[in-house]
Structures are given as C-alpha cells and as structure tokens.
N, C-alpha and C. Protein backbone atom coordinates (compact mmCIF):
# COMPACT_ATOMS: atom_id res chain seq x y z
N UNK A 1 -63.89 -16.98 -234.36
CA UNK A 1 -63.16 -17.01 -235.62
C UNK A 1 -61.78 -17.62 -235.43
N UNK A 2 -61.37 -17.26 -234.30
CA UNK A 2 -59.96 -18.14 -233.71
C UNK A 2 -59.93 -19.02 -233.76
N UNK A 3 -61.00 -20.17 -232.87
CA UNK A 3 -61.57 -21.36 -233.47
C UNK A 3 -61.22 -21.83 -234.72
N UNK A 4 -62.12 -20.98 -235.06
CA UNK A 4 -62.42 -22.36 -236.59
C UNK A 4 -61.13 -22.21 -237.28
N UNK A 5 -60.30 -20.85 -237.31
CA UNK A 5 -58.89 -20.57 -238.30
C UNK A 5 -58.40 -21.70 -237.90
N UNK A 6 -58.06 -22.34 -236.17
CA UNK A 6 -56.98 -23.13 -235.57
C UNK A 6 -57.50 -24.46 -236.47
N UNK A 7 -58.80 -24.77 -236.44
CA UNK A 7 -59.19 -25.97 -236.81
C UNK A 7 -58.85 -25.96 -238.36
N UNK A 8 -59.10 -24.99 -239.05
CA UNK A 8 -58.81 -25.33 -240.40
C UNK A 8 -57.44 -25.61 -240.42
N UNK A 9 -56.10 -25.14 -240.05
CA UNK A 9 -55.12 -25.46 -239.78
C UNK A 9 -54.48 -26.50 -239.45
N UNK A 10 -55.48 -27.06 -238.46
CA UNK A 10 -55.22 -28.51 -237.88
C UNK A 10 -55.69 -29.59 -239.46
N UNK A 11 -57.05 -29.56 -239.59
CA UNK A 11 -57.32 -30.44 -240.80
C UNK A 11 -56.35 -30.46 -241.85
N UNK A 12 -55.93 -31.71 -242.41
CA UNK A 12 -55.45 -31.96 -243.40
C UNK A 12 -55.79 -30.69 -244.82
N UNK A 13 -56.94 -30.96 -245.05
CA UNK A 13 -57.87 -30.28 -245.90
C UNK A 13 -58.60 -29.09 -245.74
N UNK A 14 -58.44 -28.86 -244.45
CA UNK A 14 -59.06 -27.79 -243.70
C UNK A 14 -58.88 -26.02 -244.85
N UNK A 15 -57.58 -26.21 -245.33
CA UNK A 15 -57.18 -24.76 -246.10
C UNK A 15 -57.41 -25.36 -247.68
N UNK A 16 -58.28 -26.04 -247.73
CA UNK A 16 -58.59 -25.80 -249.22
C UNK A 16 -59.80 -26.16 -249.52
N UNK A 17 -60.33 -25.77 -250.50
CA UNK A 17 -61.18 -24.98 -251.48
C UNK A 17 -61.41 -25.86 -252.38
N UNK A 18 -62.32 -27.03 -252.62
CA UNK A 18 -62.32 -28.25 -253.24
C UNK A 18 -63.55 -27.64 -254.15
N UNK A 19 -63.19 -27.42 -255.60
CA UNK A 19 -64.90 -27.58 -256.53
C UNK A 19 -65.02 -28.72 -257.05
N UNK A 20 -66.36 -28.96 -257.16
CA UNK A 20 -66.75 -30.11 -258.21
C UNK A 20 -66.04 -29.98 -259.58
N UNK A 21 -66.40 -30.79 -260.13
CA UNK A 21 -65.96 -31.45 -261.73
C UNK A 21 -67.00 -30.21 -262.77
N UNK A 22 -68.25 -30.16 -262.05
CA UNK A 22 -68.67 -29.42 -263.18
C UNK A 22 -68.82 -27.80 -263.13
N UNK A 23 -68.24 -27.60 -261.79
CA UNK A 23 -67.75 -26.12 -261.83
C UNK A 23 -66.50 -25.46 -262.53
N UNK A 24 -65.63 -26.52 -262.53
CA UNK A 24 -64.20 -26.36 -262.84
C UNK A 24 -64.45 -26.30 -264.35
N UNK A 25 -65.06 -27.03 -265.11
CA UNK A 25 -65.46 -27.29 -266.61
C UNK A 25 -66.46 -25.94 -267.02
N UNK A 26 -67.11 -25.25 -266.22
CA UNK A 26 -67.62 -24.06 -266.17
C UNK A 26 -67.00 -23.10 -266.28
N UNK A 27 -65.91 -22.90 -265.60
CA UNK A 27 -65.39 -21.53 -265.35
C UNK A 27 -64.10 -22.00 -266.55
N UNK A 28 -63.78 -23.02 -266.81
CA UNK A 28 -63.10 -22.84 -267.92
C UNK A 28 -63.43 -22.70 -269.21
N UNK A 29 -65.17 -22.56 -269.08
CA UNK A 29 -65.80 -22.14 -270.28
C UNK A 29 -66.09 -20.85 -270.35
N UNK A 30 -65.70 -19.92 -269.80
CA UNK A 30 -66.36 -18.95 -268.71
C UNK A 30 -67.99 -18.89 -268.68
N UNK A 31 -68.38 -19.63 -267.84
CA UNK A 31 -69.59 -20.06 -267.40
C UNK A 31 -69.79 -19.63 -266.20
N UNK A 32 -70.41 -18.67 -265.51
CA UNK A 32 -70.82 -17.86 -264.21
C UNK A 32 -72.25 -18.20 -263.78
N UNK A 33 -72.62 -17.86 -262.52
CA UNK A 33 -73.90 -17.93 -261.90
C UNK A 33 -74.73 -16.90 -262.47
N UNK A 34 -74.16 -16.23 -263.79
CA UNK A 34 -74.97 -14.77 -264.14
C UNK A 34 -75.42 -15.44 -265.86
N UNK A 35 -74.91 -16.20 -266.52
CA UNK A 35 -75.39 -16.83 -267.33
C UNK A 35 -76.00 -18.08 -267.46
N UNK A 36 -77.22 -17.84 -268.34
CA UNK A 36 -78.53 -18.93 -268.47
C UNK A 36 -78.72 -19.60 -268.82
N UNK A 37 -78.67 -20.85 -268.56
CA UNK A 37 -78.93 -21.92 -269.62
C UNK A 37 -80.22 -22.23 -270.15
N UNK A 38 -80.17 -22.31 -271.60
CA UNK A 38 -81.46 -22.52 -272.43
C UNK A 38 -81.22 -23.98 -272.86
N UNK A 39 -80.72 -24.86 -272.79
CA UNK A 39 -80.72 -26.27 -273.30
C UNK A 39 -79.52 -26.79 -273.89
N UNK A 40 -80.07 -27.78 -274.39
CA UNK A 40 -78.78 -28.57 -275.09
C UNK A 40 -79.02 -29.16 -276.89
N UNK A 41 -77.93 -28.56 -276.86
CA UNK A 41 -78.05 -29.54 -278.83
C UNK A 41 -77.08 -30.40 -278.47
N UNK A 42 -78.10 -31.90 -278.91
CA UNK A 42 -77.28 -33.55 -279.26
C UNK A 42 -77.47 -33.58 -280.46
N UNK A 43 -76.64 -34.85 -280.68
CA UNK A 43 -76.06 -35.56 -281.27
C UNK A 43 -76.82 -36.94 -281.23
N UNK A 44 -77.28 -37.88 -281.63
CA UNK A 44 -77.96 -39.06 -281.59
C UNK A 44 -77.80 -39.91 -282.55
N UNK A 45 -76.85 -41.65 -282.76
CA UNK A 45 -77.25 -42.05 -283.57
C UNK A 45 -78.55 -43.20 -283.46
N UNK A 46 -78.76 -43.63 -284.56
CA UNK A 46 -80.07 -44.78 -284.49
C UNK A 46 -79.52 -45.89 -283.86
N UNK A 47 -79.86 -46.98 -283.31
CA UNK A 47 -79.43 -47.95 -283.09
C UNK A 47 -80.39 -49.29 -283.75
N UNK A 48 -81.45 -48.59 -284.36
CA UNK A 48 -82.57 -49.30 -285.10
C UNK A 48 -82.16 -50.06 -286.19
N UNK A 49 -82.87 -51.55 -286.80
CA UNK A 49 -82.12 -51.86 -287.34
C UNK A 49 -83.33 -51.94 -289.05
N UNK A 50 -83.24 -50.96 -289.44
CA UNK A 50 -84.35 -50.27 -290.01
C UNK A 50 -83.93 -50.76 -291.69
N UNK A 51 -83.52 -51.54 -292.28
CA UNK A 51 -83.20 -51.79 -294.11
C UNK A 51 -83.16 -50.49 -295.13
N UNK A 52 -84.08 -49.80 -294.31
CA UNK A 52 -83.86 -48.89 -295.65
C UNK A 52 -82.92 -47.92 -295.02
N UNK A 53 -82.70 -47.63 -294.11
CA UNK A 53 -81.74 -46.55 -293.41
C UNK A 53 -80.43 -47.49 -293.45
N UNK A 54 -79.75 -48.81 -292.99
CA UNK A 54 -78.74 -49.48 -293.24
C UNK A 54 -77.59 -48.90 -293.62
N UNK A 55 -77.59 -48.71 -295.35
CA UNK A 55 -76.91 -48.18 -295.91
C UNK A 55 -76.55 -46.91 -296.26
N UNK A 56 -76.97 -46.52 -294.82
CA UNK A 56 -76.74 -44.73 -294.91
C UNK A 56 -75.95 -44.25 -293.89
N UNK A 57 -74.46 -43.86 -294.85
CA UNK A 57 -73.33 -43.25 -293.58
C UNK A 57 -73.50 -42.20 -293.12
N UNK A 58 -72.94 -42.45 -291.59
CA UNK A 58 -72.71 -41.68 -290.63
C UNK A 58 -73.90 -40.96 -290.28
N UNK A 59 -75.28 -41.58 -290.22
CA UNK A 59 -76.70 -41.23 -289.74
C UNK A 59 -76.46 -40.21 -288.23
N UNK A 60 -76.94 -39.22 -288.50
CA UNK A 60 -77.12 -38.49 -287.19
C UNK A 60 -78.23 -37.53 -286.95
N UNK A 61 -78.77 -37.48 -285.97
CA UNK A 61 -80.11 -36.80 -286.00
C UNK A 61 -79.15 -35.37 -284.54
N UNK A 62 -79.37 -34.41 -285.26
CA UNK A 62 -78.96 -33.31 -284.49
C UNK A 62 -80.18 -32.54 -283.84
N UNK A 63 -80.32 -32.55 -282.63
CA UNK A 63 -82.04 -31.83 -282.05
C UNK A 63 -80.83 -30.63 -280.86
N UNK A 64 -82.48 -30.32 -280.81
CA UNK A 64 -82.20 -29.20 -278.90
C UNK A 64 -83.31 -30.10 -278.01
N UNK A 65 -82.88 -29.54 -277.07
CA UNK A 65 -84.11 -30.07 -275.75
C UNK A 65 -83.50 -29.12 -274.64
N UNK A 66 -84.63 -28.57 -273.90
CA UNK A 66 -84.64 -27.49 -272.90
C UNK A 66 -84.27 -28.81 -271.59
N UNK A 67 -84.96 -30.07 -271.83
CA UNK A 67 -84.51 -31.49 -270.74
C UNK A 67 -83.12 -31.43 -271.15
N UNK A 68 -82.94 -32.64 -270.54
CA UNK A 68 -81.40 -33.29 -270.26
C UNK A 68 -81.85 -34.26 -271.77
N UNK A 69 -80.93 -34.97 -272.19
CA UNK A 69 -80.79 -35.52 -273.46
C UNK A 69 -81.56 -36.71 -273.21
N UNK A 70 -80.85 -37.52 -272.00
CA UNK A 70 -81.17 -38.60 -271.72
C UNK A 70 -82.82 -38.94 -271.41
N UNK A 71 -83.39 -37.58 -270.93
CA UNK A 71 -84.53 -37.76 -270.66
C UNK A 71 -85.76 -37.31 -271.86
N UNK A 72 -84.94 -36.11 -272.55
CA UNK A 72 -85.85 -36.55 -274.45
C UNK A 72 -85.89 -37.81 -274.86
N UNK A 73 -84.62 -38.55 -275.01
CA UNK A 73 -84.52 -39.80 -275.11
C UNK A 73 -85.09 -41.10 -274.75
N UNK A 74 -85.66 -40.91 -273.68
CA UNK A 74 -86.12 -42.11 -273.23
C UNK A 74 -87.00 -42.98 -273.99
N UNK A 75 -88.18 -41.99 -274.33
CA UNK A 75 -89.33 -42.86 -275.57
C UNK A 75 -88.43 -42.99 -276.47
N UNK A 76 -87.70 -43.03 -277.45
CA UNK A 76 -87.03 -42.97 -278.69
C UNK A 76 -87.51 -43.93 -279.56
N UNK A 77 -87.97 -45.41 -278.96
CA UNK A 77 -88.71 -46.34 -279.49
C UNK A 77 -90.35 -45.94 -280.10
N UNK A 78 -90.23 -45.03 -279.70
CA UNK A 78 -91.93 -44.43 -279.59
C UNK A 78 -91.98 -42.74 -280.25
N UNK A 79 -91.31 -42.64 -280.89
CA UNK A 79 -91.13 -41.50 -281.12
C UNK A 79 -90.18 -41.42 -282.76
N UNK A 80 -91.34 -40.98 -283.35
CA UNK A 80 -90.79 -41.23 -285.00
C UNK A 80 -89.71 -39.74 -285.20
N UNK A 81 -89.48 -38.83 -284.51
CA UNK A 81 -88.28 -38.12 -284.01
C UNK A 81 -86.75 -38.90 -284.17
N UNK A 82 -87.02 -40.10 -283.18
CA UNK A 82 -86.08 -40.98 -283.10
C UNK A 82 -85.93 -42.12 -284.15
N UNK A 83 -86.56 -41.99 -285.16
CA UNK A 83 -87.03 -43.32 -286.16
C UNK A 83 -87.43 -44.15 -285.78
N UNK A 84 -88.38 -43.94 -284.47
CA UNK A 84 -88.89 -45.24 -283.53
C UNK A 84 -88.21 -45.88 -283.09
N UNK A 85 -86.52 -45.80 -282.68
CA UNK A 85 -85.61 -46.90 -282.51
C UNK A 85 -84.91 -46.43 -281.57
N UNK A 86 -84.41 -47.52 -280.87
CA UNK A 86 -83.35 -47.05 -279.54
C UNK A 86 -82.30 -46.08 -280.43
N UNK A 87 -81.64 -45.41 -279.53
CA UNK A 87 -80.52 -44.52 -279.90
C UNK A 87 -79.23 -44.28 -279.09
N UNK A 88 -78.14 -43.97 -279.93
CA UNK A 88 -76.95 -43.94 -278.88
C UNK A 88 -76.62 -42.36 -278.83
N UNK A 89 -76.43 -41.88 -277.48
CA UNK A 89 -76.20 -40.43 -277.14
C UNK A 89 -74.32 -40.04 -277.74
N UNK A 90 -74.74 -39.70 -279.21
CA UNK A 90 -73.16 -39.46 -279.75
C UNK A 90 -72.30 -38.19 -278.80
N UNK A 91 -72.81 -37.04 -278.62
CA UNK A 91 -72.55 -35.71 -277.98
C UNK A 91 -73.51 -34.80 -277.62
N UNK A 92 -73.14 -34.05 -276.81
CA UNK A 92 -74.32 -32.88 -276.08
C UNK A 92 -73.22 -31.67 -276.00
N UNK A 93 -73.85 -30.60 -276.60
CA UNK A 93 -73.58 -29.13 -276.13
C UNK A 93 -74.28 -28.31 -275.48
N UNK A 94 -73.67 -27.67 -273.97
CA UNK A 94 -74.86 -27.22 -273.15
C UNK A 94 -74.77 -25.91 -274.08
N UNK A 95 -75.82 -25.01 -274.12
CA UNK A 95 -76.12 -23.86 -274.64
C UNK A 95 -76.68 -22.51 -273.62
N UNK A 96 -76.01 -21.50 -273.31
CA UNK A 96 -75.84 -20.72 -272.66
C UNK A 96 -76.19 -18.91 -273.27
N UNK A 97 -77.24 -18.24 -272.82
CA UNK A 97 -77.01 -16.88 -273.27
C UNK A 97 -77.59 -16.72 -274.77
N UNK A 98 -78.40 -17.76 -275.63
CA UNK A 98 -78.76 -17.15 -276.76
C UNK A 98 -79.75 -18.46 -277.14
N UNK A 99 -80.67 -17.96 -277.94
CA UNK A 99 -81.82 -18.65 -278.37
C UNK A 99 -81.09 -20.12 -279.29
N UNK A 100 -81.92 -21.25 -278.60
CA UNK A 100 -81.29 -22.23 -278.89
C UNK A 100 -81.63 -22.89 -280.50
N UNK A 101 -82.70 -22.28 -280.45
CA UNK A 101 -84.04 -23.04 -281.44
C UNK A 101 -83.16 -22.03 -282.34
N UNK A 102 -83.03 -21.73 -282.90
CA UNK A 102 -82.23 -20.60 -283.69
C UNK A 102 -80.76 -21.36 -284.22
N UNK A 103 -79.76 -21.29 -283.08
CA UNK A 103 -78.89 -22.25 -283.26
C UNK A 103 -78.78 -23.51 -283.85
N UNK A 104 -79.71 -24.21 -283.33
CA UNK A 104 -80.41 -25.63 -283.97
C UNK A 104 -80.36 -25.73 -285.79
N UNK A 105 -81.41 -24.27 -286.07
CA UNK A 105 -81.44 -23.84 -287.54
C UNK A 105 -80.36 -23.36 -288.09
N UNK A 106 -79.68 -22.95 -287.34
CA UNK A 106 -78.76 -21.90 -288.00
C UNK A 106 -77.26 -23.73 -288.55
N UNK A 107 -77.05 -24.83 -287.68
CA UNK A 107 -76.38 -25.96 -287.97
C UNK A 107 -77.14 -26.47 -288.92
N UNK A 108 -78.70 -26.95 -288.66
CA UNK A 108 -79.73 -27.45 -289.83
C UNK A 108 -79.37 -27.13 -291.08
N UNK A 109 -79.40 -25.83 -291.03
CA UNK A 109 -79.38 -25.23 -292.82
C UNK A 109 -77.79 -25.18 -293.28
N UNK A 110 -77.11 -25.23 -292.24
CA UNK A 110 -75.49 -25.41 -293.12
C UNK A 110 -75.46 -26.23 -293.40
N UNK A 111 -76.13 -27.60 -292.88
CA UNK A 111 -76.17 -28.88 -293.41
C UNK A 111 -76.93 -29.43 -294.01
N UNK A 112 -77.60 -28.25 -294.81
CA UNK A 112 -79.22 -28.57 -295.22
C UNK A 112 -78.83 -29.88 -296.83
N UNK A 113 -77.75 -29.57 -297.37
CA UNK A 113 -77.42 -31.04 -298.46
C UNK A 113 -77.20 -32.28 -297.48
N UNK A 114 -77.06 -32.16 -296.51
CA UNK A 114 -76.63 -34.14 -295.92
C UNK A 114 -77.92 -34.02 -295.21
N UNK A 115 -79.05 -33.14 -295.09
CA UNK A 115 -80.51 -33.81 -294.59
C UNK A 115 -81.05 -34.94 -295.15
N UNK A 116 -81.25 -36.10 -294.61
CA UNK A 116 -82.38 -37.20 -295.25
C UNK A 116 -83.49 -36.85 -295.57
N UNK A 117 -83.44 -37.21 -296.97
CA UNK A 117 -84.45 -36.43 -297.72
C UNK A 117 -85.15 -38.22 -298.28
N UNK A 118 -85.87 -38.52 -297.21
CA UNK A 118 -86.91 -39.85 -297.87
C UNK A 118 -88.02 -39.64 -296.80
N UNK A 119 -88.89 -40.64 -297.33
CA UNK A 119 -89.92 -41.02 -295.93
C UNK A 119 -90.09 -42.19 -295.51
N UNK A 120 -90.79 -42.39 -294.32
CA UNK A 120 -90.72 -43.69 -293.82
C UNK A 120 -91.91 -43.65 -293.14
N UNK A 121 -92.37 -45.24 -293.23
CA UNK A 121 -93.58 -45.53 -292.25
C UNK A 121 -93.32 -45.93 -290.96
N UNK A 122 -93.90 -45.38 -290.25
CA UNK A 122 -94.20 -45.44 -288.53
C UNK A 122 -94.80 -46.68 -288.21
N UNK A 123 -94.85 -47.16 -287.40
CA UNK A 123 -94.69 -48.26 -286.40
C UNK A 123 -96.45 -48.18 -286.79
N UNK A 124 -97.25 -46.90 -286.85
CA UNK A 124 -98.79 -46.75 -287.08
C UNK A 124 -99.28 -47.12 -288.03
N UNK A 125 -98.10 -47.26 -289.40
CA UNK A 125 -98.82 -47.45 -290.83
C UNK A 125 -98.62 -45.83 -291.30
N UNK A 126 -98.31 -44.82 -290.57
CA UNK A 126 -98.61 -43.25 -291.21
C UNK A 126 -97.11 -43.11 -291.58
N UNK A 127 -97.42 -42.10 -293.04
CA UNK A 127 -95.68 -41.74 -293.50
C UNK A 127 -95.37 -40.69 -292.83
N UNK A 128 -94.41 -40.77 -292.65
CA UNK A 128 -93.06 -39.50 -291.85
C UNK A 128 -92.19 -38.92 -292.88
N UNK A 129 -91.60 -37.85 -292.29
CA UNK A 129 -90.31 -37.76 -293.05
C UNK A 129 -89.23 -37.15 -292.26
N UNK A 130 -88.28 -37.97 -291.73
CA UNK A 130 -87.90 -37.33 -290.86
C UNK A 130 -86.69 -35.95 -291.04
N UNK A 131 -87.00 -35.23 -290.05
CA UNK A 131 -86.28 -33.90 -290.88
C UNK A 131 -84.95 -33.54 -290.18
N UNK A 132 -84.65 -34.25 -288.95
CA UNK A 132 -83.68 -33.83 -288.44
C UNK A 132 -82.41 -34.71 -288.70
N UNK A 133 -82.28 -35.52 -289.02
CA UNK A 133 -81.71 -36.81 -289.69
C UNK A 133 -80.54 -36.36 -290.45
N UNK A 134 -78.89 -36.19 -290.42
CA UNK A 134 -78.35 -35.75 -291.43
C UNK A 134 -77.32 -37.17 -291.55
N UNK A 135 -76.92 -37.44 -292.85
CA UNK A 135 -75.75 -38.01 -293.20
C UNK A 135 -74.36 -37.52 -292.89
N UNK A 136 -73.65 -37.30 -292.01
CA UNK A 136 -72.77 -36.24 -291.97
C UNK A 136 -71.83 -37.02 -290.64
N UNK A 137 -70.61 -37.03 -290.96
CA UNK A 137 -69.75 -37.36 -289.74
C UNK A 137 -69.74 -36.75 -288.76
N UNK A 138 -70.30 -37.13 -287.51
CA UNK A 138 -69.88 -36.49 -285.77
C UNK A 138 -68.73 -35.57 -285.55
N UNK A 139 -67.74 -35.68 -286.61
CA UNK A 139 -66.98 -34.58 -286.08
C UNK A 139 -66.38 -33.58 -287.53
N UNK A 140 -67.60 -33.66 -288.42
CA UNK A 140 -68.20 -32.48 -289.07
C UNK A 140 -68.89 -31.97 -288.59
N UNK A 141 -70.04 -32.18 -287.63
CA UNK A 141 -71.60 -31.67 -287.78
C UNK A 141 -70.76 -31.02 -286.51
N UNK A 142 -70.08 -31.40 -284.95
CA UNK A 142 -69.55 -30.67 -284.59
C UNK A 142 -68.48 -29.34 -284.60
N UNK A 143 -67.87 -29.61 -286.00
CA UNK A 143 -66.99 -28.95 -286.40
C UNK A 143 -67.78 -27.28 -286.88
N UNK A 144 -68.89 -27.80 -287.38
CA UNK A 144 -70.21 -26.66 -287.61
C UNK A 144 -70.57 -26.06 -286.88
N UNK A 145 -70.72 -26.58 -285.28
CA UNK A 145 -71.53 -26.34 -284.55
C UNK A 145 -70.38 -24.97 -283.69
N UNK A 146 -68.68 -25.75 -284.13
CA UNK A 146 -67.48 -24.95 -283.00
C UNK A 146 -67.66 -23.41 -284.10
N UNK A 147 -67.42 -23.56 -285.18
CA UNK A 147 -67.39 -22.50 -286.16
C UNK A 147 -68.19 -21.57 -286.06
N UNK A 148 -69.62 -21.68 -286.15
CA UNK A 148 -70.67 -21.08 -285.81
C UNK A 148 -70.65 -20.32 -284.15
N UNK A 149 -70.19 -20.83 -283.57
CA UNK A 149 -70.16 -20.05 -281.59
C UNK A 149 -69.32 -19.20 -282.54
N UNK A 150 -67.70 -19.39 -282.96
CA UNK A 150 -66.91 -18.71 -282.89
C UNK A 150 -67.16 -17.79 -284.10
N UNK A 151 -67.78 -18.21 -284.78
CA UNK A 151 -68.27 -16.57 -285.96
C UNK A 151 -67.25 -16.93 -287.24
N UNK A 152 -66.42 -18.14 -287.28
CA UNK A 152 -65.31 -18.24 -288.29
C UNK A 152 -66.07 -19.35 -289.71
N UNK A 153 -67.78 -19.62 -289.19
CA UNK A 153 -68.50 -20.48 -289.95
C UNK A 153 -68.82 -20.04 -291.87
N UNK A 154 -68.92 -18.62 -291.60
CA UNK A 154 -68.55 -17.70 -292.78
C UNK A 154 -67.17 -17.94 -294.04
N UNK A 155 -66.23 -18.65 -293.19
CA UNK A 155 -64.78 -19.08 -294.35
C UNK A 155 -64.82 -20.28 -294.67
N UNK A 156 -66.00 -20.92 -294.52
CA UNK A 156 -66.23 -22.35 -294.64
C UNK A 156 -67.29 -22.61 -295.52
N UNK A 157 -67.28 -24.02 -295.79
CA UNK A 157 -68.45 -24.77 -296.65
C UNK A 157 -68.18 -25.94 -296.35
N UNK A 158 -69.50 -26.48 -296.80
CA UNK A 158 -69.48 -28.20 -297.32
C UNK A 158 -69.16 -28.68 -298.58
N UNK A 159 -68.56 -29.47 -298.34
CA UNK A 159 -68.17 -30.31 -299.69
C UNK A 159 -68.71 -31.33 -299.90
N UNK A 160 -69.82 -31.30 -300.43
CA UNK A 160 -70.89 -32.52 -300.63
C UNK A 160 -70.76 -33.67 -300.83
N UNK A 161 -69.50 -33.75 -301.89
CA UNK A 161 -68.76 -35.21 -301.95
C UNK A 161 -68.18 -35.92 -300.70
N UNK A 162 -67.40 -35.24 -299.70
CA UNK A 162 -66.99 -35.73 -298.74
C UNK A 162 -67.45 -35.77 -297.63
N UNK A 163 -68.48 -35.04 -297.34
CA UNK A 163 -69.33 -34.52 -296.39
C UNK A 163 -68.26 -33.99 -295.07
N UNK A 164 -67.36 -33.05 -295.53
CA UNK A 164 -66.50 -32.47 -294.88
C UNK A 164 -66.28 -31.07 -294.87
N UNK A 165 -66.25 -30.16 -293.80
CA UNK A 165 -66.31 -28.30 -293.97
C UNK A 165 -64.32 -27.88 -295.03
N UNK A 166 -65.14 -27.33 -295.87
CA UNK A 166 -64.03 -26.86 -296.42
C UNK A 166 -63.65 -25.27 -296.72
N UNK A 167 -62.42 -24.76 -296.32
CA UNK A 167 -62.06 -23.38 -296.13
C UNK A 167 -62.96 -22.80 -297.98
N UNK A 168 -63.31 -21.86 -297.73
CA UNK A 168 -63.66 -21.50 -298.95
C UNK A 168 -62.87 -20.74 -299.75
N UNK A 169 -62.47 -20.55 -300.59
CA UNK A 169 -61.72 -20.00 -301.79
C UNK A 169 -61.70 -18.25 -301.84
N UNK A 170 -61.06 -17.14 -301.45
CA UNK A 170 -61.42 -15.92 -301.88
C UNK A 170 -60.55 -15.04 -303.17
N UNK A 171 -61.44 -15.21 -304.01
CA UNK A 171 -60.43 -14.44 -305.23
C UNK A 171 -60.13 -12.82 -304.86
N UNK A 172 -59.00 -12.42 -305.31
CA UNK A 172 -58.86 -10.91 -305.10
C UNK A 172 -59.22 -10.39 -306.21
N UNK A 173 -60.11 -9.23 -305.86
CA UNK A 173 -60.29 -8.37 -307.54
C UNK A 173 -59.70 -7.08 -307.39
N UNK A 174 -59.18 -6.82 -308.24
CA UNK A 174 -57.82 -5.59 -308.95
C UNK A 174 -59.00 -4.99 -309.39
C-alpha cells in the first residue's frame, strides 16, 4: 500500500479521480447505480419532402423507445411511424424510475389539439394516419414534457392559437 500511495504521489494525475462526461451529467441529475432506466422520449423532425405535410409548422413526432433513438430510427424510410422519410433527431430525454409508455400519453394528450389529424398513403398504396405527429414548437412540446416531471403541468395550458403553454387563470371565490 506504501507502494502504490508513493506512486500515486509521484504521477501527475496519480491523486485524482477523473469521471466520464456521462457520469458527471448523472449525478447532476441525481442519477445513481440504484435507479432504472426504462427508455427514452424523442423528439423527431421529418426530413421527407412529402406536399401535403410542407405546409405544416413545426412538425414533430414525439415517441418512447426502450433502444437508443438512433437505432428506432434507422428504418425511418420504411416505417410509416416515421412518414416513411428520413428524420432529424430534434431531442432525447432519458427516462428513469417510472413507466415510460404512460409518460409518452400523459405529453400526447396535453397536446392532444396540435395532433395531426389527416391521413396519408404509404409507400404500399395503404392509408395511415399518423398519430404521433404534433404541430407544436420543440421548445413547447419540451416545455410539457419539464412541467409534467416537475408536477407544475397542472397551472398550465395550451393556447391553440399560438401553440404555446400558458399559465392558467385562477379566479378567487368569496
């Protein structure tokens, strides 16, 4: 033990304690070896260049996957999920300690007015409709997603016109 103390001493580096990048981003989440990860909810936009979707702002398809994003992703061309079309990875939230598929629904239905509500034909000739698809700015649909962890999703709404979370109104009654 004399040894190795002298040697750590001697090394430059020897007395320190180097973590990775994604431990440090862990424990400042408080993220431990005792909590589980169940997956991830992305963020995805189309990159397809589809006419009837075109003129539709701020397209985002919000999913979970128990995989890594990149690797749901891969078919995306092949996969009427993806509108059959390449896609760009907008954001990922890892999800830790609670049913994800739940979570998923629980953002879905706050945003259930900016769902794309049309159908479309598949690359097969068969109609779709795709359901995960919302009109909604990336840093609304996240803004949903921070509210909801933190339980403050309750003083909020959508404002359909702007497609933006807005504090909600509480009257006092006498």
């Amino acid at each position: 033990l004399q040894s190795l103390a002298k040697r750590l001493y001697v090394d430059d580096n020897g007395r320190r304690i180097i973590r990775d990048a994604d431990s440090v981003i862990d424990a400042f989440n408080n993220i431990s070896h005792k909590d589980k990860r169940a997956g991830q909810i992305y963020f995805v936009a189309t990159l397809g260049n589809n006419p009837t979707l075109a003129d539709i702002p701020n397209l985002v398809k919000i999913g979970y996957t128990e995989l890594t994003v990149e690797e749901r992703t891969k078919n995306a061309e092949r996969d009427i999920a993806f509108l059959e079309s390449p896609v760009r990875i907008s954001a990922t939230i890892e999800c830790y300690n609670l049913n994800p598929n739940k979570f998923e629904s629980l953002i879905q239905g706050f945003l259930h007015a900016q769902r794309l509500t049309m159908t479309l034909t598949g690359k097969n000739g068969k109609l779709y409709k795709p359901r995960e698809w919302f009109s909604v700015p990336l840093e609304t649909a996240m803004e949903v997603v921070k509210r909801i962890i933190d339980g403050s999703i309750v003083q909020f709404r959508m404002d359909n016109t702007t497609g933006r979370l807005v504090r909600k109104k509480f009257s006092q009654k006498v």
